[in-house]
C-alpha atoms as a PDB file:
ATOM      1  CA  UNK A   1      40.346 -51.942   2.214  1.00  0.00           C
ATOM      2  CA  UNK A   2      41.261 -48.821   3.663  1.00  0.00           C
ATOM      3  CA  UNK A   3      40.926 -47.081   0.056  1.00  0.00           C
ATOM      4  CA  UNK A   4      36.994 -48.628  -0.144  1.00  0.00           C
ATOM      5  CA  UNK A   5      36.343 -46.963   3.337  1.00  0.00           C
ATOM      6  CA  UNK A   6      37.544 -43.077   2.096  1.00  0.00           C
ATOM      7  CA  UNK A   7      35.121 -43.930  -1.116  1.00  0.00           C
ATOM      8  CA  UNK A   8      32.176 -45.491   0.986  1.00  0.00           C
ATOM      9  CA  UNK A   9      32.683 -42.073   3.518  1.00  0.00           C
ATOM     10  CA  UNK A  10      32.978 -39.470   0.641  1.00  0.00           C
ATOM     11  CA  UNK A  11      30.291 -41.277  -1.375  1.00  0.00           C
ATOM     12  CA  UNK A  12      28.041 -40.709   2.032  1.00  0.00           C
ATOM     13  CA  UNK A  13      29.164 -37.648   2.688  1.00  0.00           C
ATOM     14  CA  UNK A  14      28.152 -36.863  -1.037  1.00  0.00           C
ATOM     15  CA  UNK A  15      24.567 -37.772  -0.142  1.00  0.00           C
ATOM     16  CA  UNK A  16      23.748 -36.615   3.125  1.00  0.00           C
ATOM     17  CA  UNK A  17      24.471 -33.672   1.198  1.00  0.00           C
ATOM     18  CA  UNK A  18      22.275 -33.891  -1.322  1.00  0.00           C
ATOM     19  CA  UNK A  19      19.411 -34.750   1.060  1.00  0.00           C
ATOM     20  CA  UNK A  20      19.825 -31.512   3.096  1.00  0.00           C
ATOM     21  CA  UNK A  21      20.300 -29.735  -0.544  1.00  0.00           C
ATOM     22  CA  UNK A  22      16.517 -31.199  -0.989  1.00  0.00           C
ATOM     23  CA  UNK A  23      15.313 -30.486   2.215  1.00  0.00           C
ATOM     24  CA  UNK A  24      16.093 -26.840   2.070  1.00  0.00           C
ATOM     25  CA  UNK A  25      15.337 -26.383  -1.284  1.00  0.00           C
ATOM     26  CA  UNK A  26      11.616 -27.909  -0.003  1.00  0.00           C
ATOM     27  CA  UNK A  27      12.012 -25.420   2.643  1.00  0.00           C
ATOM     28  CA  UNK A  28      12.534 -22.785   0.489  1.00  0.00           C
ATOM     29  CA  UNK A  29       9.694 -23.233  -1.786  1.00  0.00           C
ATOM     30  CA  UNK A  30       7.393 -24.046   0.552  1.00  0.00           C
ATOM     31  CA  UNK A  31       7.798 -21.676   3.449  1.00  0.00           C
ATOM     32  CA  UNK A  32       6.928 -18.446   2.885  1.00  0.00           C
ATOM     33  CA  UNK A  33       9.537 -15.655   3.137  1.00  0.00           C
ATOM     34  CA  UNK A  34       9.626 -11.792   1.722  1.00  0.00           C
ATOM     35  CA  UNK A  35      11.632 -11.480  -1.051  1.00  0.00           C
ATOM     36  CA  UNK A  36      10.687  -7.686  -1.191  1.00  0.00           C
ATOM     37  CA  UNK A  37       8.353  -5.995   0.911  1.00  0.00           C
ATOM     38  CA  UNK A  38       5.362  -4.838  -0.506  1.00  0.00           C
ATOM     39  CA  UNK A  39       5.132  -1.191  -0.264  1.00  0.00           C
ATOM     40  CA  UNK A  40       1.899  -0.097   1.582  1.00  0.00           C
ATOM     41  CA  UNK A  41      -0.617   1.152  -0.862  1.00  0.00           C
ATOM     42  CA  UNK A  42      -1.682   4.806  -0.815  1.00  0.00           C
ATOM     43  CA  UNK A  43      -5.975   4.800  -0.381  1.00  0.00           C
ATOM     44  CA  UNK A  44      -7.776   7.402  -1.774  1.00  0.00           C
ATOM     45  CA  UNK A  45     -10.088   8.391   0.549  1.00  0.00           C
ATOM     46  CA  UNK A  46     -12.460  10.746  -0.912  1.00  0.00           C
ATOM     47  CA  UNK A  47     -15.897   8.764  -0.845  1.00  0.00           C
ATOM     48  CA  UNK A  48     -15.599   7.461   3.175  1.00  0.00           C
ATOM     49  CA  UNK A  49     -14.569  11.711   3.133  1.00  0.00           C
ATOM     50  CA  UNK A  50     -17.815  12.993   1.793  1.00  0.00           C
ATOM     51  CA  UNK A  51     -20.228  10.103   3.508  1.00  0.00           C
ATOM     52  CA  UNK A  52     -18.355  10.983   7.174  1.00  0.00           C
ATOM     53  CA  UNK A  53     -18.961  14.918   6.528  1.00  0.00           C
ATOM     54  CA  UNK A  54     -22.538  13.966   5.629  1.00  0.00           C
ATOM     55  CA  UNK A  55     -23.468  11.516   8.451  1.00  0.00           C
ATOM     56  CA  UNK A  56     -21.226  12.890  11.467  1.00  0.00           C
ATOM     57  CA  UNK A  57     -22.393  15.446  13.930  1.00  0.00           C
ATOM     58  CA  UNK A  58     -19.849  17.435  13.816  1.00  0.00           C
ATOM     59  CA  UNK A  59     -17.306  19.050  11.088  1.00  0.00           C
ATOM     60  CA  UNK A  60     -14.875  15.761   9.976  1.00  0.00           C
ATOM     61  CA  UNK A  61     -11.251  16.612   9.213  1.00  0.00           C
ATOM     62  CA  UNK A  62      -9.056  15.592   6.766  1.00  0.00           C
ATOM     63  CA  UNK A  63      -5.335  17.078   5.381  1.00  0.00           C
ATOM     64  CA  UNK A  64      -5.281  19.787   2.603  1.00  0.00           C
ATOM     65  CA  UNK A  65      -1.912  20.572   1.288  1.00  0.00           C
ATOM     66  CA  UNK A  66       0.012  18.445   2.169  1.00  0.00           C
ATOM     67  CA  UNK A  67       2.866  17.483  -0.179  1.00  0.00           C
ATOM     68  CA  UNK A  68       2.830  14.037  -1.859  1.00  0.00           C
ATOM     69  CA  UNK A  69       5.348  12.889   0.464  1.00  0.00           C
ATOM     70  CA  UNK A  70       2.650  11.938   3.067  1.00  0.00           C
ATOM     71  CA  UNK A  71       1.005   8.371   1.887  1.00  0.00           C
ATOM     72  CA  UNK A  72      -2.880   7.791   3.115  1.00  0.00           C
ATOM     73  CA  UNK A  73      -3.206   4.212   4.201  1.00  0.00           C
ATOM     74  CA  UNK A  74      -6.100   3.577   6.037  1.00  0.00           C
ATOM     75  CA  UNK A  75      -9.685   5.209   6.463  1.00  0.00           C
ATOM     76  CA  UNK A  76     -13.431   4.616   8.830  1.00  0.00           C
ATOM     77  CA  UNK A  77     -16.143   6.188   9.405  1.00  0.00           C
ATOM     78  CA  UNK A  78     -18.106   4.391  12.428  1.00  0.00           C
ATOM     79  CA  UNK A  79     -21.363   5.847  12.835  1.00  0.00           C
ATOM     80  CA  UNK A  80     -22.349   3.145  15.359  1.00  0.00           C
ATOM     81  CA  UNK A  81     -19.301   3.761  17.395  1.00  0.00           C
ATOM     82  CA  UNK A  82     -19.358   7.088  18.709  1.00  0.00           C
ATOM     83  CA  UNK A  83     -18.877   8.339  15.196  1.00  0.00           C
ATOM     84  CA  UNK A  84     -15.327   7.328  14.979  1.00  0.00           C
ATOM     85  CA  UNK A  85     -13.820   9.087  12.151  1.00  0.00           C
ATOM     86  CA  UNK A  86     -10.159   7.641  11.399  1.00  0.00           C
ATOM     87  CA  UNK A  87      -7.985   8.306   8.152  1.00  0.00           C
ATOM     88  CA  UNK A  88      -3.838   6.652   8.868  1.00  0.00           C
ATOM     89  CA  UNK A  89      -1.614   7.978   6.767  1.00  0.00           C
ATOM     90  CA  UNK A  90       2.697   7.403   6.488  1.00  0.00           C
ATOM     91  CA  UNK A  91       4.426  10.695   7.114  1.00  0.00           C
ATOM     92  CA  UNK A  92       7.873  11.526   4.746  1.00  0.00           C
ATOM     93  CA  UNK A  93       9.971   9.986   7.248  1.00  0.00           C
ATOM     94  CA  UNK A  94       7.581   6.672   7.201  1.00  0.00           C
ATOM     95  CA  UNK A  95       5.877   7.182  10.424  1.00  0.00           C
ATOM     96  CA  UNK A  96       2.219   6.631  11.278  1.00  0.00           C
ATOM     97  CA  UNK A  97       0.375   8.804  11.613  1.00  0.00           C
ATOM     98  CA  UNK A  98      -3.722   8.918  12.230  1.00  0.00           C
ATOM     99  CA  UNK A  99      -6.571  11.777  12.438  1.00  0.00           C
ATOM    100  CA  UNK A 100      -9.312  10.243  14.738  1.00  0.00           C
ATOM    101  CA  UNK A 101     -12.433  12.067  15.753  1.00  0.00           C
ATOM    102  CA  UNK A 102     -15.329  11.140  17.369  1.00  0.00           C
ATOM    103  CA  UNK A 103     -18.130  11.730  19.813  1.00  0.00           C
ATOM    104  CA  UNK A 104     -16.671   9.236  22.681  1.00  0.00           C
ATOM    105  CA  UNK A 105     -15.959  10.714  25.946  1.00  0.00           C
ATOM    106  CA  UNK A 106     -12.435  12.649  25.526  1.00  0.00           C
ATOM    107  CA  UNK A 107     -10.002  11.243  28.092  1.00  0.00           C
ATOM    108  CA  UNK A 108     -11.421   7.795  27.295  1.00  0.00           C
ATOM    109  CA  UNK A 109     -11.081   8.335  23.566  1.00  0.00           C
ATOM    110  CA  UNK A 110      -7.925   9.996  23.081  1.00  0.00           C
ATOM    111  CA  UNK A 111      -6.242   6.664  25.768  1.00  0.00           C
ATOM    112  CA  UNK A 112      -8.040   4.451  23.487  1.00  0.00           C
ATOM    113  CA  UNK A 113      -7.009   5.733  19.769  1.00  0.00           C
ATOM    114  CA  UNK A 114      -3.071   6.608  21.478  1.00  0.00           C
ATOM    115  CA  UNK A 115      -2.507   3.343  22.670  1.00  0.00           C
ATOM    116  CA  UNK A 116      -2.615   4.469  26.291  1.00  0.00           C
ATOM    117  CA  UNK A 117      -0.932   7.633  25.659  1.00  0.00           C
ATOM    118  CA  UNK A 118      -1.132  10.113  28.751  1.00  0.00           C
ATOM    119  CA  UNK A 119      -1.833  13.944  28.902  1.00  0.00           C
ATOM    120  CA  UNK A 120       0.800  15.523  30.158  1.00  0.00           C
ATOM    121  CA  UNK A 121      -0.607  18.856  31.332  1.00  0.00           C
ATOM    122  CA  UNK A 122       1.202  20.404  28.339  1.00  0.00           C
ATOM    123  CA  UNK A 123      -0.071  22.214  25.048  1.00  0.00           C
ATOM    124  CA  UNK A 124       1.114  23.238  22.282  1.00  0.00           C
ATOM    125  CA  UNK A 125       0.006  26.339  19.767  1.00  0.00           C
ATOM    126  CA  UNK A 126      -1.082  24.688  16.573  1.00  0.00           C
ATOM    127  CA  UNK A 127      -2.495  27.038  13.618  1.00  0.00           C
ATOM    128  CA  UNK A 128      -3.416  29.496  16.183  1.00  0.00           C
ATOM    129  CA  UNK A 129      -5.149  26.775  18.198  1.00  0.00           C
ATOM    130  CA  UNK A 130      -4.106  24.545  21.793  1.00  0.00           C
ATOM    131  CA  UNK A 131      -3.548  21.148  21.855  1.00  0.00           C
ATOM    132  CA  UNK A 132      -2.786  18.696  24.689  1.00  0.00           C
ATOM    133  CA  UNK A 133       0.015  16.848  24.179  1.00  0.00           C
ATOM    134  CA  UNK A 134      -0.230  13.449  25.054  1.00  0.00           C
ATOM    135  CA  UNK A 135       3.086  10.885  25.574  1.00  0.00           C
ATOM    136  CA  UNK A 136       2.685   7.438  25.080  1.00  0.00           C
ATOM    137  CA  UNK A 137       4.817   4.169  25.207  1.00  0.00           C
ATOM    138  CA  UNK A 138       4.168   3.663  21.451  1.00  0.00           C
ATOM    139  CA  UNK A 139       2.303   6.468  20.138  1.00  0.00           C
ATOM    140  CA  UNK A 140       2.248  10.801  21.162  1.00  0.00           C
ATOM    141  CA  UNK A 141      -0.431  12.511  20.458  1.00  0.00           C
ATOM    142  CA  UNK A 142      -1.945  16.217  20.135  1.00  0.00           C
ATOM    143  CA  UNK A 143      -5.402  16.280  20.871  1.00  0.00           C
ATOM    144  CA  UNK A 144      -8.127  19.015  21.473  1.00  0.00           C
ATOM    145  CA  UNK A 145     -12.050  18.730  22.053  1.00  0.00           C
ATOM    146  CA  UNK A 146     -14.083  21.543  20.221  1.00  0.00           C
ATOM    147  CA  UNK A 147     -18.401  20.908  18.780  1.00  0.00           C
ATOM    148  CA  UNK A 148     -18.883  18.304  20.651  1.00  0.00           C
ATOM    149  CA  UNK A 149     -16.178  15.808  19.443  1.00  0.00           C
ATOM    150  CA  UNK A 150     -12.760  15.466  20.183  1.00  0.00           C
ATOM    151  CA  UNK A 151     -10.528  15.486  17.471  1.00  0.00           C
ATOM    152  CA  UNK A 152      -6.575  13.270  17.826  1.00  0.00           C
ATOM    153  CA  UNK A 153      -3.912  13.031  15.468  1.00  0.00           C
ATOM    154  CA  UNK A 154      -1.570  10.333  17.346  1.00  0.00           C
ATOM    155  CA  UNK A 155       0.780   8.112  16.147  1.00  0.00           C
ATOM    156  CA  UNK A 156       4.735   7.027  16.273  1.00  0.00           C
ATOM    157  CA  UNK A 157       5.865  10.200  14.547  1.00  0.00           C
ATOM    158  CA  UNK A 158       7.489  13.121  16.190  1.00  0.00           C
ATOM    159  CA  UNK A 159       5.475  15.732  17.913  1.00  0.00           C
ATOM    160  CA  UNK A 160       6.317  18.099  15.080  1.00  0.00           C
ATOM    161  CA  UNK A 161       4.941  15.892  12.661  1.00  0.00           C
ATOM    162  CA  UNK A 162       1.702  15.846  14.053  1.00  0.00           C
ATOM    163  CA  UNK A 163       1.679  19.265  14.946  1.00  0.00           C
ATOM    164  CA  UNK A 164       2.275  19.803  10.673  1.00  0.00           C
ATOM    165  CA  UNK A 165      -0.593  17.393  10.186  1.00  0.00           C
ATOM    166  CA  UNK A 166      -3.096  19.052  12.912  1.00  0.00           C
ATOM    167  CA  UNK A 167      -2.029  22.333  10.878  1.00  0.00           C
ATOM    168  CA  UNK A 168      -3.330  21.179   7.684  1.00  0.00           C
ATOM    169  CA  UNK A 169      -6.732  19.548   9.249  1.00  0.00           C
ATOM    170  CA  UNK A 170      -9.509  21.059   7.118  1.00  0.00           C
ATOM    171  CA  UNK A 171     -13.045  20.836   7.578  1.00  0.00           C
ATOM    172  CA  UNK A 172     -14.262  22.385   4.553  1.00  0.00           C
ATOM    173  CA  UNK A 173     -15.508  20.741   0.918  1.00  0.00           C
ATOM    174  CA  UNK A 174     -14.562  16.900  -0.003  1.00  0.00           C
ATOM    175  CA  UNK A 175     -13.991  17.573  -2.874  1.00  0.00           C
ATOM    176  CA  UNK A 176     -10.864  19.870  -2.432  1.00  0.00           C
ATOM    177  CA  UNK A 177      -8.444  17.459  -3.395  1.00  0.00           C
ATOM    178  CA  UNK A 178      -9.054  15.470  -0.387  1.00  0.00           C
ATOM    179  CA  UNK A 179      -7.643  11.991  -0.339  1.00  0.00           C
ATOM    180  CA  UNK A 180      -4.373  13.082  -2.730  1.00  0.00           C
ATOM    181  CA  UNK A 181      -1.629  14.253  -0.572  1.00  0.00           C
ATOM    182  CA  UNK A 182      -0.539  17.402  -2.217  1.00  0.00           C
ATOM    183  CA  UNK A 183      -4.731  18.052  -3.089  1.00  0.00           C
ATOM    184  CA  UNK A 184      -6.774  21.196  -1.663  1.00  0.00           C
ATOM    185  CA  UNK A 185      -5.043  24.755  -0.726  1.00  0.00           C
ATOM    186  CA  UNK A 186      -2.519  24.991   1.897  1.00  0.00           C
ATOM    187  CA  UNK A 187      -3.597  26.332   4.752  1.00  0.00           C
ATOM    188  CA  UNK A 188      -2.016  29.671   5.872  1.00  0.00           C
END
């Protein structure tokens, strides 16, 4: 008798087993999980480019020579709203970074595109030109007004990072490579 009970027990044992088996192989197919992240895809940005510079009021901005290590992601033009100008890109180190412009009251603006970033009172010296840093709980950002729009490159990377990518904003012709990290001449 005893012997029937140790078979009866391993024999259940044996398929409560095989029903959770089931059940989290269901789960498994089912569910979805990330096997491998997707990498983010680089955009290339050279149309939006060209139709902003045409339609804004005042000069758009983008990169030129930068390396290939800096990955455009994202990119607006929003004539209706303010003339928002916005082109995201993923610095070397894999940080955000964004270029927003527009004609949006500054203070207002800059809050809005930082994530409620503050100016601290400080500048900085970038290409020959001052900034005002802004700190923020998420993002930092450098920012400047200048033609009647106020031009922000914000996001989670270091202040030195932004001040390399407010060094290598470029007003000048679309079709300088614009879009391809690494395109147009470096600025010097």
């Amino acid at each position: 008798m005893a012997g029937m009970r140790g078979r009866q027990t391993v024999r259940d044992m044996f398929l409560s087993m095989a029903v959770i088996g089931a059940v989290v192989a269901v789960i498994y197919v089912f569910i979805p999980h990330d096997d491998t992240a997707t990498p983010v895809k680089r955009v290339d940005y050279r149309v939006e480019l060209l139709t902003a510079r045409r339609a804004a009021p005042y000069p758009v901005l983008a990169p030129a020579g930068l390396d290939q290590s800096w990955k455009p992601t994202s990119v607006t033009y929003k004539r209706q709203d303010a003339d928002a100008w916005h082109l995201g890109y993923l610095d070397p180190d894999g940080e955000y970074v964004a270029v927003e412009q527009s004609t949006a009251p500054a203070a207002k603006f800059v809050a809005k595109v930082s994530q409620e970033a503050a100016d601290t009172g400080e500048t900085q010296r970038v290409a020959g030109a001052e900034w005002q840093r802004w700190k923020g709980p998420k993002y930092d950002a450098l920012a400047r007004t200048e033609g009647g729009a106020t031009t922000v490159v914000t996001g989670t990377a270091s202040y030195e990072r932004l001040a390399e990518m407010a060094a290598a904003l470029d007003g000048g012709d679309a079709d300088s490579g614009a879009g391809q990290a690494g395109g147009g001449a470096p600025k010097g």
